[in-house]
Structure formats: C-alpha cells, structure tokens
PDB file of N, CA and C in Angstrom:
ATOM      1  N   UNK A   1       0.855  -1.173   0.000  1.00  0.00           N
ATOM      2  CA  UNK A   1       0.000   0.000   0.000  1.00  0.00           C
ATOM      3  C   UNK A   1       0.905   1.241   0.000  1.00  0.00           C
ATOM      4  N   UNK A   2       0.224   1.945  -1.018  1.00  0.00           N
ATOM      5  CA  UNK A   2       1.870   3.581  -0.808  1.00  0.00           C
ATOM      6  C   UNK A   2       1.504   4.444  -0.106  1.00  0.00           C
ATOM      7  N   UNK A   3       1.502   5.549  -0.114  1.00  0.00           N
ATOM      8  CA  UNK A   3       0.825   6.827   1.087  1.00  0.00           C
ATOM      9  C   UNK A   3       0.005   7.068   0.374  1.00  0.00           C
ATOM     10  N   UNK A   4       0.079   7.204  -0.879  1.00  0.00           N
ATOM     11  CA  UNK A   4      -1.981   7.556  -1.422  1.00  0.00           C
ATOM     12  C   UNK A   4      -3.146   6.881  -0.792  1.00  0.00           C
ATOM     13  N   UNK A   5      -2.628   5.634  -0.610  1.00  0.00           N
ATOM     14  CA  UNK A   5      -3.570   4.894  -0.381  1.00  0.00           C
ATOM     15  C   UNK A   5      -3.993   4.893   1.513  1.00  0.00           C
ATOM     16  N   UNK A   6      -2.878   5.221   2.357  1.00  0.00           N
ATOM     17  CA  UNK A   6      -2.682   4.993   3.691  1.00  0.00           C
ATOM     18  C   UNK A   6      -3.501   6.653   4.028  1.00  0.00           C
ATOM     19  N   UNK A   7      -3.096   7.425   3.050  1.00  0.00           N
ATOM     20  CA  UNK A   7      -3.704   8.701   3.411  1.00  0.00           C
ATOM     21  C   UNK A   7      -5.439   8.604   3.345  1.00  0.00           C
ATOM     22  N   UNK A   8      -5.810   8.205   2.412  1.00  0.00           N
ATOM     23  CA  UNK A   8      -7.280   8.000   1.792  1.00  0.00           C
ATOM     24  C   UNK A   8      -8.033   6.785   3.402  1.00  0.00           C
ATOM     25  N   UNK A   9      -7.036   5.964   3.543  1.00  0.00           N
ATOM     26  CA  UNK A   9      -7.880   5.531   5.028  1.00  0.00           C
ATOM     27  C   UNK A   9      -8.090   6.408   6.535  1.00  0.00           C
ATOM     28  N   UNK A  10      -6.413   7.178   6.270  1.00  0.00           N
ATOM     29  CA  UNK A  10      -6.641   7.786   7.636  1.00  0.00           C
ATOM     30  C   UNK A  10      -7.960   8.784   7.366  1.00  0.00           C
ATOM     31  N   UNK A  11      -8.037   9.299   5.822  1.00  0.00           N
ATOM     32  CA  UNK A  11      -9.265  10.085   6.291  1.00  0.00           C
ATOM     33  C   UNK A  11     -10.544   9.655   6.334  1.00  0.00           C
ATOM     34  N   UNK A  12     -10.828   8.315   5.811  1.00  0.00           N
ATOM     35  CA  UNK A  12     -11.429   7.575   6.405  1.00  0.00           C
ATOM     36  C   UNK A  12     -12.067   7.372   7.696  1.00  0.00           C
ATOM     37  N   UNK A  13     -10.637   6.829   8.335  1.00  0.00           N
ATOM     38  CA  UNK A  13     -11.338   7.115   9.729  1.00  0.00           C
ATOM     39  C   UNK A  13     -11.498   7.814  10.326  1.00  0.00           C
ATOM     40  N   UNK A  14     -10.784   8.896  10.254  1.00  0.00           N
ATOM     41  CA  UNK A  14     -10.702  10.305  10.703  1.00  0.00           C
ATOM     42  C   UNK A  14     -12.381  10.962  10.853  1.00  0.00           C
ATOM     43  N   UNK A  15     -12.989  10.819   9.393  1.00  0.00           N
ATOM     44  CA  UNK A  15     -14.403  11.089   9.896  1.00  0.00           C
ATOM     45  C   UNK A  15     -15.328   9.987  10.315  1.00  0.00           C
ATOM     46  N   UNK A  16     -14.781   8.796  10.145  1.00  0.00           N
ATOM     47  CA  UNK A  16     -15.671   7.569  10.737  1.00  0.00           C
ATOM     48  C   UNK A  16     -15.829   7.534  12.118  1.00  0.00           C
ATOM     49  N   UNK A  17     -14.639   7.798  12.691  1.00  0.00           N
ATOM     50  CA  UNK A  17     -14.092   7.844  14.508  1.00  0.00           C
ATOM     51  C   UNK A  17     -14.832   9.172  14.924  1.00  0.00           C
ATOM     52  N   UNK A  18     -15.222  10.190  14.004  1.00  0.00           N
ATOM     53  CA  UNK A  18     -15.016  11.295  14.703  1.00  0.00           C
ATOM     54  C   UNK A  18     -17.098  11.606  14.416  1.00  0.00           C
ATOM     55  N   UNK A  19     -17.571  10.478  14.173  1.00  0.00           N
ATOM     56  CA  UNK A  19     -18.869  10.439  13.695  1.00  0.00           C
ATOM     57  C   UNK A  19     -19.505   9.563  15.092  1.00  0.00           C
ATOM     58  N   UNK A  20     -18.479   8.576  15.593  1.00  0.00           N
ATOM     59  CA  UNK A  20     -19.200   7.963  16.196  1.00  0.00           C
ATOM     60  C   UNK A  20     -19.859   8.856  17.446  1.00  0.00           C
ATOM     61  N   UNK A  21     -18.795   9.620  18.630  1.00  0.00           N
ATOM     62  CA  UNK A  21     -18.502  10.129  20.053  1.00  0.00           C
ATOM     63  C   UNK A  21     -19.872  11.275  19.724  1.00  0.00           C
ATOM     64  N   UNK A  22     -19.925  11.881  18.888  1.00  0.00           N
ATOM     65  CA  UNK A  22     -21.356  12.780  18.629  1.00  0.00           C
ATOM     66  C   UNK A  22     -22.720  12.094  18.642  1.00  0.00           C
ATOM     67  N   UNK A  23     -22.598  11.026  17.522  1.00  0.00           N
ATOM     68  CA  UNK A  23     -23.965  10.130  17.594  1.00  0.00           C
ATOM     69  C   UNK A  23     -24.361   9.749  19.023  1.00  0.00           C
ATOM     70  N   UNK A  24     -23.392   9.018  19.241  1.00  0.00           N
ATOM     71  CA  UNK A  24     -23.402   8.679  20.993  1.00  0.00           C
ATOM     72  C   UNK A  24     -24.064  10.085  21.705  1.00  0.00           C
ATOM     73  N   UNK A  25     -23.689  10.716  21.917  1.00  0.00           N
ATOM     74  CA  UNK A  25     -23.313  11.842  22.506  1.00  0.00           C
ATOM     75  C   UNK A  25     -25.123  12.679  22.837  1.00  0.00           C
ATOM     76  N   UNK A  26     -25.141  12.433  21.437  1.00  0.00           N
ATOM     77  CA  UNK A  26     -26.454  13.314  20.812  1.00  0.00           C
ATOM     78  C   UNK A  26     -27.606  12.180  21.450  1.00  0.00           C
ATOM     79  N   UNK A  27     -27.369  10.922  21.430  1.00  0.00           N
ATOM     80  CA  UNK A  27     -28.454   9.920  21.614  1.00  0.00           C
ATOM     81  C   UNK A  27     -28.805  10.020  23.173  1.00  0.00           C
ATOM     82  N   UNK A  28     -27.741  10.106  23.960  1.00  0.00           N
ATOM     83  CA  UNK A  28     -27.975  10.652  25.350  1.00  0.00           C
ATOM     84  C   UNK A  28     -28.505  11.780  25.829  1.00  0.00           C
ATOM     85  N   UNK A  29     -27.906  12.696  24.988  1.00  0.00           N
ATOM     86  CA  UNK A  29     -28.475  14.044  25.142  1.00  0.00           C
ATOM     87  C   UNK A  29     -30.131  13.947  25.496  1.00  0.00           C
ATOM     88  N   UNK A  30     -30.701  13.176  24.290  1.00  0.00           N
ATOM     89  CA  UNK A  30     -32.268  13.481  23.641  1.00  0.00           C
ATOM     90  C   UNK A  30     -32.512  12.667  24.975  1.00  0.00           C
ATOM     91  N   UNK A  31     -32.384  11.387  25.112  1.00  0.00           N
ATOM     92  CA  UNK A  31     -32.642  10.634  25.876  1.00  0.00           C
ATOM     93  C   UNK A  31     -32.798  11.476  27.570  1.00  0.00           C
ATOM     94  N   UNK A  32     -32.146  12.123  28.049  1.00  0.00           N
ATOM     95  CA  UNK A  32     -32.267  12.618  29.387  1.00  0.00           C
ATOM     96  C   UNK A  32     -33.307  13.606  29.023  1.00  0.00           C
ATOM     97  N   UNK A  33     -33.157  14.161  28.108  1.00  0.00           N
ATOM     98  CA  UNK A  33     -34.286  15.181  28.051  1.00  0.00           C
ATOM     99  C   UNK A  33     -35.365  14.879  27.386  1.00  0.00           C
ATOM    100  N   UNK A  34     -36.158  13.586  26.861  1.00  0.00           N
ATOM    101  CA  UNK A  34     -36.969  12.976  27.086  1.00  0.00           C
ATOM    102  C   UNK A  34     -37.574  12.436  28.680  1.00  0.00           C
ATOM    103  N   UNK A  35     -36.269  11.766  29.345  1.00  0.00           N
ATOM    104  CA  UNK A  35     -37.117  11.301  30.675  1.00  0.00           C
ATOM    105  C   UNK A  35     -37.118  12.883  31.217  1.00  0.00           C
ATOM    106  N   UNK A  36     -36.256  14.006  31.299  1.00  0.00           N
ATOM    107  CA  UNK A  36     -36.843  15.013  32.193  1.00  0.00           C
ATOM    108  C   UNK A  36     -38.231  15.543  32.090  1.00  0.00           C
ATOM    109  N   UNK A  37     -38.665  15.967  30.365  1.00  0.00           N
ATOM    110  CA  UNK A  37     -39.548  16.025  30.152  1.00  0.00           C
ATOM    111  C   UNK A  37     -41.135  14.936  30.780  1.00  0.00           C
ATOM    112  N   UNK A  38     -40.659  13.821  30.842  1.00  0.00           N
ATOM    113  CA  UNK A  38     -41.653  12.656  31.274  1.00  0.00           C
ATOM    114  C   UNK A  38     -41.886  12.796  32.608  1.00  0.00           C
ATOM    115  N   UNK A  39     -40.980  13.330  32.771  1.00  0.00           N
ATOM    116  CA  UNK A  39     -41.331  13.462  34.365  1.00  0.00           C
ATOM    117  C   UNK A  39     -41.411  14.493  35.048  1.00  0.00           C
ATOM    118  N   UNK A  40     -41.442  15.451  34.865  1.00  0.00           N
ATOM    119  CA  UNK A  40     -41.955  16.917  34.563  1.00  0.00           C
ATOM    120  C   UNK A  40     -42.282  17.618  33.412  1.00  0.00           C
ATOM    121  N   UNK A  41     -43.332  17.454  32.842  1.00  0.00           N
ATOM    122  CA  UNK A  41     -43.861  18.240  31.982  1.00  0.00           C
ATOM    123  C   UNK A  41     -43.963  19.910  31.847  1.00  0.00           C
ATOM    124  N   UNK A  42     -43.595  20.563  32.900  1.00  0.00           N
ATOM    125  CA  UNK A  42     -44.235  21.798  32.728  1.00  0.00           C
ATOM    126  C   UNK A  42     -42.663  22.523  32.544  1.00  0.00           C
ATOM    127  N   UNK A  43     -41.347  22.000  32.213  1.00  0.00           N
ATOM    128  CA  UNK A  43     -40.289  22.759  32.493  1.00  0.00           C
ATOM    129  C   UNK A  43     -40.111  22.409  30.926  1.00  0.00           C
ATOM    130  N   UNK A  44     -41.267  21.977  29.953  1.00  0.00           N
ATOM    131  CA  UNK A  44     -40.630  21.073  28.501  1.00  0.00           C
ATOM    132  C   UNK A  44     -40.037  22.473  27.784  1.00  0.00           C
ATOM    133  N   UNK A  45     -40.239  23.776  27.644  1.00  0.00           N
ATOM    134  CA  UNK A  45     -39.825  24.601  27.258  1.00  0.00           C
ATOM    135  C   UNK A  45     -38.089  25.266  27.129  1.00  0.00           C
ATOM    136  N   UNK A  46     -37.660  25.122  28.485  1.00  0.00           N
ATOM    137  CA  UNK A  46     -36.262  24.754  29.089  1.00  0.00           C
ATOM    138  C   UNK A  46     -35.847  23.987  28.950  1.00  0.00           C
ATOM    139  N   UNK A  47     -35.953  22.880  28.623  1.00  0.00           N
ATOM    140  CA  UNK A  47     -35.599  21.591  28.600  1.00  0.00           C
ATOM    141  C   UNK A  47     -35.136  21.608  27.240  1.00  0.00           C
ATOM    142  N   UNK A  48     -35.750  21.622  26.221  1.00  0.00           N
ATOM    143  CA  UNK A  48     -35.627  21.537  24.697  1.00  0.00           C
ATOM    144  C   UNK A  48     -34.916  22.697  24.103  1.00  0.00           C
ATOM    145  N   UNK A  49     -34.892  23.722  24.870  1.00  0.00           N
ATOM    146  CA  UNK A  49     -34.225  25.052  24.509  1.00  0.00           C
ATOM    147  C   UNK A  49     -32.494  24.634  24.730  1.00  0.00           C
ATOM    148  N   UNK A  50     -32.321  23.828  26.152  1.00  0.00           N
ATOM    149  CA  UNK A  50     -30.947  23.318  26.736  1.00  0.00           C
ATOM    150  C   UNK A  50     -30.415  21.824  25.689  1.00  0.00           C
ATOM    151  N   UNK A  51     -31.478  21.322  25.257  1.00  0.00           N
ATOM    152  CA  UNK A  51     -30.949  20.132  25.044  1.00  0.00           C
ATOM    153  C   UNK A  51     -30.797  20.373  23.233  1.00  0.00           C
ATOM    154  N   UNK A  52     -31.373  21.703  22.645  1.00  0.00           N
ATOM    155  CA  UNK A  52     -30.703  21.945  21.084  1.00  0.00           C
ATOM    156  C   UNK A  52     -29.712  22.323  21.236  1.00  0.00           C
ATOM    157  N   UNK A  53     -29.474  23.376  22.515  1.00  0.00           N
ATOM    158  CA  UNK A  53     -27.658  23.985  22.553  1.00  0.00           C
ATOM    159  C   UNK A  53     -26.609  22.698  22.784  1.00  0.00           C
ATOM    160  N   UNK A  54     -27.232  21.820  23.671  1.00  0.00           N
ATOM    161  CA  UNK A  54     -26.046  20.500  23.605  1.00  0.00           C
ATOM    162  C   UNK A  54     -26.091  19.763  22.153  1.00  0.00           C
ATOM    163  N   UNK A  55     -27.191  19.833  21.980  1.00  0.00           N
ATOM    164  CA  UNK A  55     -26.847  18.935  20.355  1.00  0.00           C
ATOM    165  C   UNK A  55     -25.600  19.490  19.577  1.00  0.00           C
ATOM    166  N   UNK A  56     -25.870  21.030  19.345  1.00  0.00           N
ATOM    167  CA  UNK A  56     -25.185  21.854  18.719  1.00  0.00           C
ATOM    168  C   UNK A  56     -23.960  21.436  19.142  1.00  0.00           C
ATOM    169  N   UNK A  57     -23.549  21.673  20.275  1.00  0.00           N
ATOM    170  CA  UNK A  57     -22.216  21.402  21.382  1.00  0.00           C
ATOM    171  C   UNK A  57     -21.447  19.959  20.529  1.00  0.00           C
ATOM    172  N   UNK A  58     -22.049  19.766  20.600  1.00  0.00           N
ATOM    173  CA  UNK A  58     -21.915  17.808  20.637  1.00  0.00           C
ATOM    174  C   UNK A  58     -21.559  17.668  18.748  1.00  0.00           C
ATOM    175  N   UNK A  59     -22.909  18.041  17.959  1.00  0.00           N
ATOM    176  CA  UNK A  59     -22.458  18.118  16.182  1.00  0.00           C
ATOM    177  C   UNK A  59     -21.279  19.100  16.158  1.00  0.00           C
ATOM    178  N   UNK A  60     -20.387  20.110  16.682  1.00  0.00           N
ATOM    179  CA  UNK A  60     -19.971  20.397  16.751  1.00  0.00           C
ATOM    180  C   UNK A  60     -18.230  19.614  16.369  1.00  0.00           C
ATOM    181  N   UNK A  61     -18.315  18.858  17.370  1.00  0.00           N
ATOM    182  CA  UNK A  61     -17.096  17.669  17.149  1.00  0.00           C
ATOM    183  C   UNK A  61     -16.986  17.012  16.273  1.00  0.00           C
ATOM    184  N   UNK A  62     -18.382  16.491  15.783  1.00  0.00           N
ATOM    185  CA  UNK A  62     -18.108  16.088  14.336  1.00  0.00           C
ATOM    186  C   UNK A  62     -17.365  16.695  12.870  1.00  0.00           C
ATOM    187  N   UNK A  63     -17.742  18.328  13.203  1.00  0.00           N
ATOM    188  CA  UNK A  63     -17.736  18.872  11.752  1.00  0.00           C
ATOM    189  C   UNK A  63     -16.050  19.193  12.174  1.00  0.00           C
ATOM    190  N   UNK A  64     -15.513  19.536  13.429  1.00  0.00           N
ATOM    191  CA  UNK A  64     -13.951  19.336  13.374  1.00  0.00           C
ATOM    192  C   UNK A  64     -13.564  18.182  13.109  1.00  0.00           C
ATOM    193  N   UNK A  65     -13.802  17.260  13.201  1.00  0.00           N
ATOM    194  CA  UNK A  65     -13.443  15.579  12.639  1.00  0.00           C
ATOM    195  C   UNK A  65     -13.819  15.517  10.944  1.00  0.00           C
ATOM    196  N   UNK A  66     -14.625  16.687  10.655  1.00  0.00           N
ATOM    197  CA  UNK A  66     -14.745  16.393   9.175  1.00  0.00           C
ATOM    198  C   UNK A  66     -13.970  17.158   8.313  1.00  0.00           C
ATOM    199  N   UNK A  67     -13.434  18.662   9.381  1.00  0.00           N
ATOM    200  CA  UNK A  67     -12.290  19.285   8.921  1.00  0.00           C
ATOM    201  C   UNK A  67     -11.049  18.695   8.665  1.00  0.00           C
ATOM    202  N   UNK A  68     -10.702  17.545   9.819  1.00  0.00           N
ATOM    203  CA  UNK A  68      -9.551  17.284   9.878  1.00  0.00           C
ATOM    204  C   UNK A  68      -9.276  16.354   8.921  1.00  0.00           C
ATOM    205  N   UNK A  69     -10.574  15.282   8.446  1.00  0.00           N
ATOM    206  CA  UNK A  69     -10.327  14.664   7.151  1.00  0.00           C
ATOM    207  C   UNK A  69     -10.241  15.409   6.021  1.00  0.00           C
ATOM    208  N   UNK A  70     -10.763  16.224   5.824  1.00  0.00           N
ATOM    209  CA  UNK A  70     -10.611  16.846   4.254  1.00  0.00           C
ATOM    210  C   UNK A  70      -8.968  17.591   4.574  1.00  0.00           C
ATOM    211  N   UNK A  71      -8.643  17.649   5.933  1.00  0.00           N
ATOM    212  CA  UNK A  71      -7.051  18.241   5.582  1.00  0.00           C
ATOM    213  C   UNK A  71      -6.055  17.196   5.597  1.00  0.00           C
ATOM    214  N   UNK A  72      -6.196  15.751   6.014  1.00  0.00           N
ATOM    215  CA  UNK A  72      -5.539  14.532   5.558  1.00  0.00           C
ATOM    216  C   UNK A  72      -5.610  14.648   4.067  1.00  0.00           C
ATOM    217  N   UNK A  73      -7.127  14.541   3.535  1.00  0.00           N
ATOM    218  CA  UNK A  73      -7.389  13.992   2.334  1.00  0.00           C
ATOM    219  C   UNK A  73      -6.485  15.184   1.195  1.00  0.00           C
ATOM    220  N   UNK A  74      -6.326  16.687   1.755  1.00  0.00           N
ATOM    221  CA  UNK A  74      -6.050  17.179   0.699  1.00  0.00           C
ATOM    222  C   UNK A  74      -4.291  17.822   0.733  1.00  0.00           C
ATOM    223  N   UNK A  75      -3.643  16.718   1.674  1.00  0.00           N
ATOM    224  CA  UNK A  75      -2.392  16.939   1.786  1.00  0.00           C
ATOM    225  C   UNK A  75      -1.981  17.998   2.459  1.00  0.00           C
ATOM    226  N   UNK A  76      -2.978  18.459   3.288  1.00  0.00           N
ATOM    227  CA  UNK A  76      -2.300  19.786   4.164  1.00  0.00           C
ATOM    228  C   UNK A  76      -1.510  19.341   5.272  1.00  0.00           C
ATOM    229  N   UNK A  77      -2.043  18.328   6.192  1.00  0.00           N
ATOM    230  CA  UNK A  77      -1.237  18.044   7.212  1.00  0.00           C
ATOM    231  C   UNK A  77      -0.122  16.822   7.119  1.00  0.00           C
TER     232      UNK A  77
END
C-alpha cells in the first residue's frame, strides 16, 4: 500500500471515529431530556431550549473531525 492509499484511510477514519462520540453523545443528550420532560412536563420549554444547545455542542465535534479529514485527504497536514 503507498501513502496515497494509507492517506485515503486515515481520512477515512478520521471522519468515521469522529462520527461515532457525537452520535453517541447526541443519543444521550435526547434521551435525558426525554425522561426530564416525562417526568416533569411543565419545564418542557427549558428543557428543549438546553438540550438543542447540547446537540449543537456535541455536532460540533463532528464537523472538526470532518475538517480534519478533508485536511488529511487534501495533503495539508
């Protein structure tokens, strides 16, 4: 395998690895603020207002993991 080819995996994983810790991330998120919501209903306003800023927080890591592949992929680093 030569470095064309070793480069084209690291960026590979680079956004594969860096896709997973958000998904995760995001699935918990919703999840607590589903049961908060379930179990207090009247705070659902706060709740959903806090739990789009963590999403954000959280997709956040991804799109630097998607930076860092396109700068494998395009020979910058």
């Amino acid at each position: 395998m030569d470095s064309e080819g070793l480069r084209l995996v690291a960026t590979a994983l680079a956004i594969g690895l860096a896709a997973i810790g958000p998904g995760v991330g995001i699935g918990i998120i919703v999840s607590g603020a589903l049961q908060a919501i379930g179990r207090n209903p009247e705070i659902q306003g706060t709740v959903v207002t806090y739990m789009f800023l963590g999403i954000a927080f959280t997709e956040a890591l991804a799109i630097f993991g998607l930076v860092i592949s396109f700068l494998i992929g395009f020979k910058v680093l």
